[in-house]
Protein backbone atom coordinates (compact mmCIF):
# COMPACT_ATOMS: atom_id res chain seq x y z
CA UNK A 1 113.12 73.21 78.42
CA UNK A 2 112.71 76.93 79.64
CA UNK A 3 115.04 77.53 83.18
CA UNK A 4 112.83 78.91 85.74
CA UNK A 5 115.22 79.72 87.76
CA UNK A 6 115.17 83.42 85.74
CA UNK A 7 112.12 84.20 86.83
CA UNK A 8 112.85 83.30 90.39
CA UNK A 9 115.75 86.22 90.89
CA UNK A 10 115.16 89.67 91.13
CA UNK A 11 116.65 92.18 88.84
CA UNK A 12 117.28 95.81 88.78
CA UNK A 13 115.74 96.01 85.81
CA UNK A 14 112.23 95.51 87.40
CA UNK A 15 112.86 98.21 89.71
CA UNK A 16 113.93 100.69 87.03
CA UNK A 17 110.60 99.83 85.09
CA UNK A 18 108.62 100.47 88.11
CA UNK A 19 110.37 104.00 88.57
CA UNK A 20 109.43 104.92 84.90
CA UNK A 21 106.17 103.25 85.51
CA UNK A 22 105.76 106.30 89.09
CA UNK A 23 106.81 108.90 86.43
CA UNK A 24 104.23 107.83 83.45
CA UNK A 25 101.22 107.41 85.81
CA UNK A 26 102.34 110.94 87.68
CA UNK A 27 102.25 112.72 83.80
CA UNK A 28 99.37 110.75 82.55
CA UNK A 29 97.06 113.70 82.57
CA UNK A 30 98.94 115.81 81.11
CA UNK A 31 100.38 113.59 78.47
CA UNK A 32 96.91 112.91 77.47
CA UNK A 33 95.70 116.74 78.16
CA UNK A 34 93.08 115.44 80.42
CA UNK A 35 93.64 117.56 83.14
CA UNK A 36 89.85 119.00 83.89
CA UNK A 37 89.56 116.44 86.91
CA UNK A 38 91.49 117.80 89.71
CA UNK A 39 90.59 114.79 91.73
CA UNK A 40 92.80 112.72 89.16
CA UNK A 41 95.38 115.08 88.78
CA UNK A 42 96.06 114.87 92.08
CA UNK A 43 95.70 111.18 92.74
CA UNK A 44 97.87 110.77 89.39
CA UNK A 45 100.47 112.79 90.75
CA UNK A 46 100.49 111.39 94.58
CA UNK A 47 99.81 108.01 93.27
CA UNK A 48 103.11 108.47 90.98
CA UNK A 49 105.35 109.88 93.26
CA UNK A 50 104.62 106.90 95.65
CA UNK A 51 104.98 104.18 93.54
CA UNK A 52 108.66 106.14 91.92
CA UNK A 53 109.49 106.56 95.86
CA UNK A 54 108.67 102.71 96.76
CA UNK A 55 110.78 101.53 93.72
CA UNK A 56 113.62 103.86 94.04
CA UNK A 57 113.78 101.87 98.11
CA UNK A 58 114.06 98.65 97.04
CA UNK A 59 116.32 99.57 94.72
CA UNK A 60 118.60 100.17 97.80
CA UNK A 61 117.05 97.24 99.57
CA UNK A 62 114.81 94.89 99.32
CA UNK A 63 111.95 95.15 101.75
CA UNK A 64 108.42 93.23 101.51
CA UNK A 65 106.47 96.10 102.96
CA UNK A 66 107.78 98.46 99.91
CA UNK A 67 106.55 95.42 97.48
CA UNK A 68 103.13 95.12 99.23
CA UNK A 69 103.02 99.18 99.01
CA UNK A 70 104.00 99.18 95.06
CA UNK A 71 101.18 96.21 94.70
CA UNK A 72 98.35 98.69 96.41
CA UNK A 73 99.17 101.37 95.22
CA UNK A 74 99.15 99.41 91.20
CA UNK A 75 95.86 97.93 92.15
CA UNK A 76 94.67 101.22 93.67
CA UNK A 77 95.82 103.35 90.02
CA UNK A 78 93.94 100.45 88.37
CA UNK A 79 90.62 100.83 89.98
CA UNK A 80 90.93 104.70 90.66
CA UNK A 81 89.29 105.81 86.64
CA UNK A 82 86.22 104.05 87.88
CA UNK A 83 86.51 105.22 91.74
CA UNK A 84 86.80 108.56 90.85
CA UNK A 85 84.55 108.86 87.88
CA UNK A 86 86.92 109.07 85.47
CA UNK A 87 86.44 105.92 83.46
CA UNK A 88 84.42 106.60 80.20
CA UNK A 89 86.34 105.74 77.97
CA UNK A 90 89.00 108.44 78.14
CA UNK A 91 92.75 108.21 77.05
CA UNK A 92 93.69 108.51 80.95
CA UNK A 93 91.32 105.87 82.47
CA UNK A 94 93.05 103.81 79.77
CA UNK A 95 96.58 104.64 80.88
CA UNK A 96 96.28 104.56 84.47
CA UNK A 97 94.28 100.78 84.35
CA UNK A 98 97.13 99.60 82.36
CA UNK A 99 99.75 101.10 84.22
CA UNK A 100 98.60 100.45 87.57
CA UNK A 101 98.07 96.60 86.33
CA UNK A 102 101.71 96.84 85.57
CA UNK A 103 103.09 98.17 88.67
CA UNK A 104 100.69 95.39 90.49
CA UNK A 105 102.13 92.80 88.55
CA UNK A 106 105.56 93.45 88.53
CA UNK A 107 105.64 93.89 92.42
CA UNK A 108 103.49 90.53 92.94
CA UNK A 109 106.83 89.03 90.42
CA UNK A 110 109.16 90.92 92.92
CA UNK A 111 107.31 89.22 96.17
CA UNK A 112 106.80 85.89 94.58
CA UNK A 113 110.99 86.23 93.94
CA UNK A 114 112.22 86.77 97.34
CA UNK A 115 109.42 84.74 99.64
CA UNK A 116 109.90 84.88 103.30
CA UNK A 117 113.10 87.39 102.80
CA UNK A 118 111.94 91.13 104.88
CA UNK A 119 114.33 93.44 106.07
């Protein structure tokens, strides 16, 4: 029987991933060379620096308002290709759905690990 007790602590580790999650969806464009949109540039790179900021604080310390900020910001990466007109089918809507799904998940792991804990 699997111990779900792992799942139930936070680790650094999670916070790390979410850091080099800020810095992949701030390069997307030009890691892709997609860099014709200026609205997603710029939402890439504010977007980025946001989530890298919010992950680098609870690194420090835990705080639920930093994990609800990752979360909308994730979500809000996700849907941005189609907000923004980005989404046919390019390399970046591709990278910044399934990066910004990531971030969203792994700070709805983080909340759902320390319930009822803010600072």
């Amino acid at each position: 029987m699997s111990n779900w007790n792992f799942l139930r602590s936070h680790r650094s580790w999670e916070d790390w991933l979410s850091i080099a999650l800020g810095v992949v969806i701030m390069l997307a464009p030009w890691i892709v060379e997609e860099t014709s949109n200026q609205a997603a540039v710029v939402n890439a790179a504010l977007c980025g620096i946001a989530v890298l900021l919010l992950a680098e604080l609870d690194l420090v310390s835990f705080r639920r308002w930093a994990e609800a900020g990752q979360l909308g910001c994730g979500l809000w990466v996700a849907a941005s290709p189609f907000v923004l007109g980005y989404s046919g089918g390019s390399e970046l809507q591709i990278w910044h759905t399934v990066s910004g799904l990531a971030v969203a998940l792994l700070a709805a792991l983080e909340l759902w690990q320390k319930p009822g804990e803010d600072q």
